[in-house]
Protein backbone atom coordinates (compact mmCIF):
# COMPACT_ATOMS: atom_id res chain seq x y z
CA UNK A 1 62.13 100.22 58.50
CA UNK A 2 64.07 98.05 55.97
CA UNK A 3 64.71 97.24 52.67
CA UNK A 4 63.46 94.53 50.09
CA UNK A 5 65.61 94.13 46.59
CA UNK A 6 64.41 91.10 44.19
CA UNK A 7 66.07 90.39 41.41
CA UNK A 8 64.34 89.33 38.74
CA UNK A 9 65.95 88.34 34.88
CA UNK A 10 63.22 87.98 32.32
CA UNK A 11 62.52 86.24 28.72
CA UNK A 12 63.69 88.75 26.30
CA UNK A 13 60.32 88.14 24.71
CA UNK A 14 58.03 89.13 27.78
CA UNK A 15 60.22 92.33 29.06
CA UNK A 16 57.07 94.36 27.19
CA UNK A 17 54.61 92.62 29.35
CA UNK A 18 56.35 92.71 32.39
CA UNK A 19 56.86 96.92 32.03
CA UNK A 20 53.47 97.26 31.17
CA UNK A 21 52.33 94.73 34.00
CA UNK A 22 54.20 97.02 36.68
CA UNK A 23 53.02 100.41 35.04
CA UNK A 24 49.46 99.83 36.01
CA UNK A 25 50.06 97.53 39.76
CA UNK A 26 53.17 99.99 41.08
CA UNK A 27 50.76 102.49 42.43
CA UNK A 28 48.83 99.70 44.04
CA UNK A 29 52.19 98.44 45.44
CA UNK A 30 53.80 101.81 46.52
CA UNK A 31 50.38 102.50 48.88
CA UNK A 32 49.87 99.25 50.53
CA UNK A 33 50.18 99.44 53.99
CA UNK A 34 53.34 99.50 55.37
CA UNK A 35 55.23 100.55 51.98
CA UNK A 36 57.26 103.47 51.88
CA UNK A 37 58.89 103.10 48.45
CA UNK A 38 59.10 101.01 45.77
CA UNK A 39 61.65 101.50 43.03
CA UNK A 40 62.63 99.42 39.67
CA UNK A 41 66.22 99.30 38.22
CA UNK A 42 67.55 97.50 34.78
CA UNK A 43 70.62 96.44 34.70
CA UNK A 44 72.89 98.56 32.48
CA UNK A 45 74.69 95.64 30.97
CA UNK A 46 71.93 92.91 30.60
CA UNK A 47 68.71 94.69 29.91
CA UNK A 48 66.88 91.63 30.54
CA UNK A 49 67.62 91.58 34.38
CA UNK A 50 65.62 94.26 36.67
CA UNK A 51 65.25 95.07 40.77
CA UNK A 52 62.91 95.86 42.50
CA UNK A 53 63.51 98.04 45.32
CA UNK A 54 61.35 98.87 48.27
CA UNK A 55 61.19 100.27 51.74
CA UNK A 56 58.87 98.72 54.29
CA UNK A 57 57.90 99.79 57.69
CA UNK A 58 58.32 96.41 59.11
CA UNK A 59 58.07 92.59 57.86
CA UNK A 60 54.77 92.29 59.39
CA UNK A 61 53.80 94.74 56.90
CA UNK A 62 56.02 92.52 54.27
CA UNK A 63 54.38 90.02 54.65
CA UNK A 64 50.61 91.13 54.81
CA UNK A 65 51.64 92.39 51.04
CA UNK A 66 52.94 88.84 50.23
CA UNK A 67 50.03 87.16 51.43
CA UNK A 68 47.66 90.04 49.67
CA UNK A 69 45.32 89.47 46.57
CA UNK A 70 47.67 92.09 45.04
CA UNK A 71 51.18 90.22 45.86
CA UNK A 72 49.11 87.06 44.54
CA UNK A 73 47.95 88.72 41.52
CA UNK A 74 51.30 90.38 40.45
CA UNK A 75 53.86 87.04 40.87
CA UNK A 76 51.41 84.95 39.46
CA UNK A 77 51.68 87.13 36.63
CA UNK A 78 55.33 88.08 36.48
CA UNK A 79 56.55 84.56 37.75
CA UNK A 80 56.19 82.73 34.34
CA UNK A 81 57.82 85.55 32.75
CA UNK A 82 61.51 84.80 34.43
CA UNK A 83 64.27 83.07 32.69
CA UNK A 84 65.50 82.15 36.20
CA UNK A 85 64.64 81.95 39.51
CA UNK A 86 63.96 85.22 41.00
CA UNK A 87 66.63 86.09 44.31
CA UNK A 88 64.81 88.45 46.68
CA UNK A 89 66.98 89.76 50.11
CA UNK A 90 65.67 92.21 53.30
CA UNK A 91 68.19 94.40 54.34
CA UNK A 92 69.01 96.81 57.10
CA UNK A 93 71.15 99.96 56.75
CA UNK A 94 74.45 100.07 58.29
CA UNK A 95 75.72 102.94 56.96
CA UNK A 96 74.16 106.13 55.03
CA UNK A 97 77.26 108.30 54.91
């Protein structure tokens, strides 16, 4: 299993859209196969940037999801929304205490 986290900053104008845009897909997201998790975080001190973070059994199962209708759907939704380019790292754990 390992991790995904994208970072994504948004137009302050379309942080409404992009909330209510992951409200209705996340449930689609969180049961696709091969997803164990899936997580967003804001930024305390810019509101405008968020993560997304997810757990995935393995990339195969990645990237089946970013190949999906669904994935397809979603970024070419959320894509126009950025302010920048969106930064996206897979990560294994080293350490968990």
């Amino acid at each position: 299993m390992f991790t995904r986290i994208v970072k994504m900053e948004f137009q302050e104008a379309k942080i409404s859209a992009f909330l209510d845009n992951f409200d209705t897909v996340k449930e689609k997201i969180r049961n696709f196969p091969g997803c164990h998790l899936l997580e967003l975080y804001r930024d305390k001190d810019d509101s405008s940037i968020f993560f997304t973070y997810s757990k995935w059994e393995n990339v195969t199962d990645l990237e089946t999801y970013r190949n999906s209708a669904l994935f397809k759907n979603v970024w070419a939704t959320t894509k126009p929304m950025f302010r920048s380019k969106a930064v996206a790292w897979s990560v294994d754990t080293e350490y968990s205490g």
